[in-house]
Protein backbone atom coordinates (compact mmCIF):
# COMPACT_ATOMS: atom_id res chain seq x y z
CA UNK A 1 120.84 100.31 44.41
CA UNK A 2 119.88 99.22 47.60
CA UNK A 3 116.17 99.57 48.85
CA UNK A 4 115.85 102.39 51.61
CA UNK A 5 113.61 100.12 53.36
CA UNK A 6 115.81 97.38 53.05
CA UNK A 7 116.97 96.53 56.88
CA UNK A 8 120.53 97.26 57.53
CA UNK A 9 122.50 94.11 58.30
CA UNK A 10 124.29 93.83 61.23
CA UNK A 11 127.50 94.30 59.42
CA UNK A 12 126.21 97.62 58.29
CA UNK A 13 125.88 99.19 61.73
CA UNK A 14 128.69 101.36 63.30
CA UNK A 15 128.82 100.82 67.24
CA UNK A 16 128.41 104.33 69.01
CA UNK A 17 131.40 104.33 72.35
CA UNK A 18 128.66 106.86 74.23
CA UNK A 19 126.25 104.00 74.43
CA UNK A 20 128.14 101.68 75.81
CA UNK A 21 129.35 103.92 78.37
CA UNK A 22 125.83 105.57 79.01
CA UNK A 23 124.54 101.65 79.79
CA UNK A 24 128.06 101.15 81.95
CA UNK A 25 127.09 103.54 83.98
CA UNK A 26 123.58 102.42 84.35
CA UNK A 27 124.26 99.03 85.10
CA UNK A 28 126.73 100.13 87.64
CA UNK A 29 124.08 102.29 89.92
CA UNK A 30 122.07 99.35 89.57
CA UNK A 31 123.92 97.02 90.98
CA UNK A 32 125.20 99.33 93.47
CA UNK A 33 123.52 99.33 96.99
CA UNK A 34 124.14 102.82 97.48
CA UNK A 35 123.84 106.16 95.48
CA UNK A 36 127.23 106.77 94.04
CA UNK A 37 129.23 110.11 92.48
CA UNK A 38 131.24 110.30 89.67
CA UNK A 39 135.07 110.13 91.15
CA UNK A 40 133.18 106.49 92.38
CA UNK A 41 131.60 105.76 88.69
CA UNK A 42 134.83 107.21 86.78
CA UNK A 43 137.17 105.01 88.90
CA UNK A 44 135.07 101.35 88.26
CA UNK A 45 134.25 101.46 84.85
CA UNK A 46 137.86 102.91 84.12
CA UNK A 47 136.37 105.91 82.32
CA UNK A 48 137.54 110.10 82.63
CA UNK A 49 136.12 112.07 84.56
CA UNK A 50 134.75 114.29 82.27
CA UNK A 51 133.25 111.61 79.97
CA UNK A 52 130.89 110.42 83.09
CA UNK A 53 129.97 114.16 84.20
CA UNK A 54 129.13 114.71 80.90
CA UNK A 55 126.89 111.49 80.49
CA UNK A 56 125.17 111.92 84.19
CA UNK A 57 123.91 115.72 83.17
CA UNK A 58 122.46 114.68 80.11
CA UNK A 59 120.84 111.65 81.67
CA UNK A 60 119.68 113.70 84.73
CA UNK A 61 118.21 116.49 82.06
CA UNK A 62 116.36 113.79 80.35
CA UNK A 63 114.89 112.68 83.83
CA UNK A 64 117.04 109.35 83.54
CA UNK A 65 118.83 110.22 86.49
CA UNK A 66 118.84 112.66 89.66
CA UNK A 67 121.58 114.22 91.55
CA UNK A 68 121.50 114.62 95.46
CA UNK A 69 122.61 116.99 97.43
CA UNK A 70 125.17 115.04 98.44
CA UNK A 71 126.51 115.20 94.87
CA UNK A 72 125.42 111.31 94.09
CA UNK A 73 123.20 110.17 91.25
CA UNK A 74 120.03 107.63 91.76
CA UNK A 75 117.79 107.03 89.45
CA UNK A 76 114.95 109.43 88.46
CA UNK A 77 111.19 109.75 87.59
CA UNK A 78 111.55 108.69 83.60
CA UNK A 79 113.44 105.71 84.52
CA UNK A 80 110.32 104.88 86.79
CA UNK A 81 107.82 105.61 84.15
CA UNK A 82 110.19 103.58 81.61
CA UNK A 83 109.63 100.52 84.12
CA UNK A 84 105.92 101.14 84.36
CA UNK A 85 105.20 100.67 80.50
CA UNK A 86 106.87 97.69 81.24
CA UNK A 87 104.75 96.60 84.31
CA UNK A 88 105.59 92.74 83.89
CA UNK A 89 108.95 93.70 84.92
CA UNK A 90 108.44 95.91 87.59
CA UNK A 91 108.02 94.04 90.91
CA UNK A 92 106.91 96.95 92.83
CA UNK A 93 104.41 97.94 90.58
CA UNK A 94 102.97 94.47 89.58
CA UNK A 95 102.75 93.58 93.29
CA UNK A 96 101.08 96.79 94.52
CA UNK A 97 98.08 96.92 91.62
CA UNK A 98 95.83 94.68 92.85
CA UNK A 99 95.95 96.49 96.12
CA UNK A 100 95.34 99.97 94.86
CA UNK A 101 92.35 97.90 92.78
CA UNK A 102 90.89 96.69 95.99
CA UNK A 103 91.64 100.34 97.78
CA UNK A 104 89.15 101.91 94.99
CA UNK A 105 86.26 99.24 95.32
CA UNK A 106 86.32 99.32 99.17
CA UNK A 107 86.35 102.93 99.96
CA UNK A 108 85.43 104.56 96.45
CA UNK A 109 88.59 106.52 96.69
CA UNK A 110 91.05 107.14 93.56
CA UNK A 111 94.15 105.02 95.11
CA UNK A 112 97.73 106.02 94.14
CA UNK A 113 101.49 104.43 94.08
CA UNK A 114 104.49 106.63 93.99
CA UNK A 115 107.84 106.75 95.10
CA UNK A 116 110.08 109.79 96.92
CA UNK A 117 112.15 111.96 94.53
CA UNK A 118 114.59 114.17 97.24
CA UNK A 119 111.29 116.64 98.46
CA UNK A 120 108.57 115.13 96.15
CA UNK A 121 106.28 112.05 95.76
CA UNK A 122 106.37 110.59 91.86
CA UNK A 123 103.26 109.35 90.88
CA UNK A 124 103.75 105.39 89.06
CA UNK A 125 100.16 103.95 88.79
CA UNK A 126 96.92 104.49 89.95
CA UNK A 127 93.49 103.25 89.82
CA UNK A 128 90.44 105.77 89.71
CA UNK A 129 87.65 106.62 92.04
CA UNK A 130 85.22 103.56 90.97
CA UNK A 131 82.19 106.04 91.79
CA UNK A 132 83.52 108.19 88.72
CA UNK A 133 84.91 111.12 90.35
CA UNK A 134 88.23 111.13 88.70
CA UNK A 135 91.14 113.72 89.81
CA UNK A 136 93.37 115.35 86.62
CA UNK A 137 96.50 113.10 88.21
CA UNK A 138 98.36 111.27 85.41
CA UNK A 139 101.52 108.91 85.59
CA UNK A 140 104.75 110.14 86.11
CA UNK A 141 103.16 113.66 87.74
CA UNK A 142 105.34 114.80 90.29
CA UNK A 143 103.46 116.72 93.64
CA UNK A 144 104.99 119.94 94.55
CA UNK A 145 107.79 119.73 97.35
CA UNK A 146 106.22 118.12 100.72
CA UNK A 147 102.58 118.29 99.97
CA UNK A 148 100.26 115.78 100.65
CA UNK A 149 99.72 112.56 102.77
CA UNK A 150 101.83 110.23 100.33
CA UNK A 151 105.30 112.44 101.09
CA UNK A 152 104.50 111.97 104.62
CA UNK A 153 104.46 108.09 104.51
CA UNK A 154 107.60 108.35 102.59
CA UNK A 155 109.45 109.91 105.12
CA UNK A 156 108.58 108.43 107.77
CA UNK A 157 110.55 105.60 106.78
CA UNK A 158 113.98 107.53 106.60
CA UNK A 159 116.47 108.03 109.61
CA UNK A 160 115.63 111.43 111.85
CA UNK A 161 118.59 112.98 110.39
CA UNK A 162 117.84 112.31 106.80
CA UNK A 163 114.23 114.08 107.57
CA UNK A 164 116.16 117.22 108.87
CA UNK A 165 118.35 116.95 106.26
CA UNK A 166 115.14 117.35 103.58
CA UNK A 167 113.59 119.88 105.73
CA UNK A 168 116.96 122.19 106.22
CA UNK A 169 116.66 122.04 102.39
CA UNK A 170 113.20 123.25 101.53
CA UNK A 171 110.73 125.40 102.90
CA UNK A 172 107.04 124.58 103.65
CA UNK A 173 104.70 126.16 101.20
CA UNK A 174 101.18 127.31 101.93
CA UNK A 175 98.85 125.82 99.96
CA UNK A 176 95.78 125.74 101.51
CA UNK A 177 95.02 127.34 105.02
CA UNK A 178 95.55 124.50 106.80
CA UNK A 179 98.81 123.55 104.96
CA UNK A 180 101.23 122.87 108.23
CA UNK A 181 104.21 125.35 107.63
CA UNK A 182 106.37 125.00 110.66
CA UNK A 183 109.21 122.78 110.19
CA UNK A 184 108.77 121.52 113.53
CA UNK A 185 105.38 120.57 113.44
CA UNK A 186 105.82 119.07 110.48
CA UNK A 187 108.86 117.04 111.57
CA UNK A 188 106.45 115.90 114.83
CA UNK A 189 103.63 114.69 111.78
CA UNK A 190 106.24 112.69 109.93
CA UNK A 191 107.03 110.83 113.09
CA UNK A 192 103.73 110.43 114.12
CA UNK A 193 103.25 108.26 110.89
CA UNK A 194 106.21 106.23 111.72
CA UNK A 195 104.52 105.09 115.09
CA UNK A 196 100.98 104.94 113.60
CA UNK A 197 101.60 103.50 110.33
CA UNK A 198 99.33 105.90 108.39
CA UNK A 199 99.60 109.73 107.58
CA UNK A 200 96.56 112.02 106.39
CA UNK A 201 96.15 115.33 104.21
CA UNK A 202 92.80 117.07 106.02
CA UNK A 203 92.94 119.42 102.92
CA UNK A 204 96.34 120.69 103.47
CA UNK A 205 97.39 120.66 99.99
CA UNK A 206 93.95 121.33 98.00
CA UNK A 207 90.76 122.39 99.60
CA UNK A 208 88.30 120.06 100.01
CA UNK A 209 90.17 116.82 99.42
CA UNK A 210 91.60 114.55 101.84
CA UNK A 211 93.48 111.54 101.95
CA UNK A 212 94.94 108.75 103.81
CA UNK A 213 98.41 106.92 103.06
CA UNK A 214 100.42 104.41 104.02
CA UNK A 215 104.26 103.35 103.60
CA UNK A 216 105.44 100.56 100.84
CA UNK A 217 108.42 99.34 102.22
CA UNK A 218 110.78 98.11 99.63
CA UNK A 219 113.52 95.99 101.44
CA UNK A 220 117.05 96.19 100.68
CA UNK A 221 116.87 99.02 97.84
CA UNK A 222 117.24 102.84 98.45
CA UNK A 223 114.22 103.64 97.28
CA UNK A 224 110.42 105.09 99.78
CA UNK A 225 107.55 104.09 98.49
CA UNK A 226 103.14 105.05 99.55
CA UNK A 227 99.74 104.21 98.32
CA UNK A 228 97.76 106.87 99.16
CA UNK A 229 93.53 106.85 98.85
CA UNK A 230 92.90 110.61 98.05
CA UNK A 231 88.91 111.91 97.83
CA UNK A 232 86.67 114.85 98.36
CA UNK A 233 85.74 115.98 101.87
CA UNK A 234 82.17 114.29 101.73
CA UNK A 235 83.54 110.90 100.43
CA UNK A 236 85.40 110.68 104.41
CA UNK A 237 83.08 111.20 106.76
CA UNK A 238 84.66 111.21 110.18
CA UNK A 239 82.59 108.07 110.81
CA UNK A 240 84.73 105.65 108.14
CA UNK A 241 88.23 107.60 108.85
CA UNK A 242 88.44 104.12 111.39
CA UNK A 243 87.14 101.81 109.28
CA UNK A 244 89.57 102.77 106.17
CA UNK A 245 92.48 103.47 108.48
CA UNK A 246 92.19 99.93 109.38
CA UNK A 247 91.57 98.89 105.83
CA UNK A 248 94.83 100.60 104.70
CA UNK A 249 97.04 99.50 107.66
CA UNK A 250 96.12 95.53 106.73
CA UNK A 251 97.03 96.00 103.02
CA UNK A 252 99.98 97.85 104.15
CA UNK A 253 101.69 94.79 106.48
CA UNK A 254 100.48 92.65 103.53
CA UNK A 255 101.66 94.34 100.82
CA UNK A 256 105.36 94.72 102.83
CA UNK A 257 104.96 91.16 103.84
CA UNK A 258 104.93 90.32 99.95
CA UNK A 259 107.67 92.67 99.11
CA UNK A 260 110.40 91.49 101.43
């Protein structure tokens, strides 16, 4: 009788067809420069239809995947968290650390990473406040739709009609009173960032906290990036809003310097 702890052998194991076709599929939005859809997916890996619509929905409810409104798949916020318990690997993340470590020494701010998921920013690493103030923000936490200075820097970097595109989609909650709920006005902000390189959050989605962000520009993949410094009110004086603005705006041309 055989040991039940005994490993299998390689002979013993059956191969299971849905793998290989889940990791197809995979492999194939990798490599692919843009987002695709599954008449696109179905037709290069030879597969039905059916068979990929089924796979996509069961990776996008396991947070493997997301679908756009444009009825494409890109990869979603588990896959992201996947690659950060696997930081080595992860260029983006590996490359931004130190940055977000130097962030937290120089202004005493918690510093954040995340990328844009459709209306909301995806948190994938962070370094705390090094004067001990920590804020309840884990990895993988997704911010509600639009809010906060990170979602701004993330949009800035799309085309105008991508931003009206998000916009036409959502509406602007009210989170705090000074949450900015026109569409226009918050269309204006977005672009302001563009030309200035830097957005802010003067407690428009929690009040009393504010922060400062900046766009991570990751060349030649579909995918916005920030590093935001977030903090309470007292911790940003209006006297060192210049002096951190400056701070941020240097790591940011670095930081895209290294990633291109």
């Amino acid at each position: 009788m055989t040991n039940a702890l005994t490993p299998m052998t390689p002979r013993a194991f059956k191969k299971v067809p849905a793998v290989d076709k889940c990791f197809a599929i995979l492999d194939l939005l990798a490599q692919s420069k843009e987002p695709m859809g599954i008449s696109e997916l179905s037709r290069n890996l030879n597969l039905n239809k059916s068979t990929v619509f089924s796979i996509l929905h069961t990776l996008i409810d396991l947070n493997v995947l997301e679908s756009q409104a444009d009825g494409k798949f890109v990869f979603g916020t588990r896959f992201y968290m996947l690659g950060n318990m696997t930081a080595k690997r992860s260029t983006l993340i590996q490359t931004a650390h130190p940055y977000l470590e130097r962030i937290s020494e120089q202004t005493r701010l918690s510093a954040f990473l995340g990328i844009r998921s459709d209306f909301s920013a995806i948190l994938i690493d962070k370094v705390d406040s090094a004067n001990g103030i920590k804020l309840s923000s884990e990895i993988g936490m997704r911010m509600p739709s639009l809010a906060g200075a990170g979602i701004k820097a993330m949009l800035s970097q799309l085309p105008d009609e991508e931003i009206d595109g998000i916009l036409a989609r959502t509406e602007l909650k009210r989170y705090t009173p000074k949450s900015v709920v026109d569409k226009a006005a918050y269309k204006r902000e977005i672009l302001e960032v563009r030309k200035q390189g830097i957005a802010h959050d003067w407690e428009e989605y929690i009040e009393g906290m504010v922060a400062l962000a900046i766009p991570v520009k990751i060349n030649g993949k579909n995918l916005q990036a920030a590093i935001w410094a977030v903090g309470l009110k007292h911790q940003v004086p209006e006297s060192s809003v210049t002096d951190m603005t400056e701070l941020l705006k240097a790591i940011s041309q670095d930081l895209n310097c290294r990633l291109r």
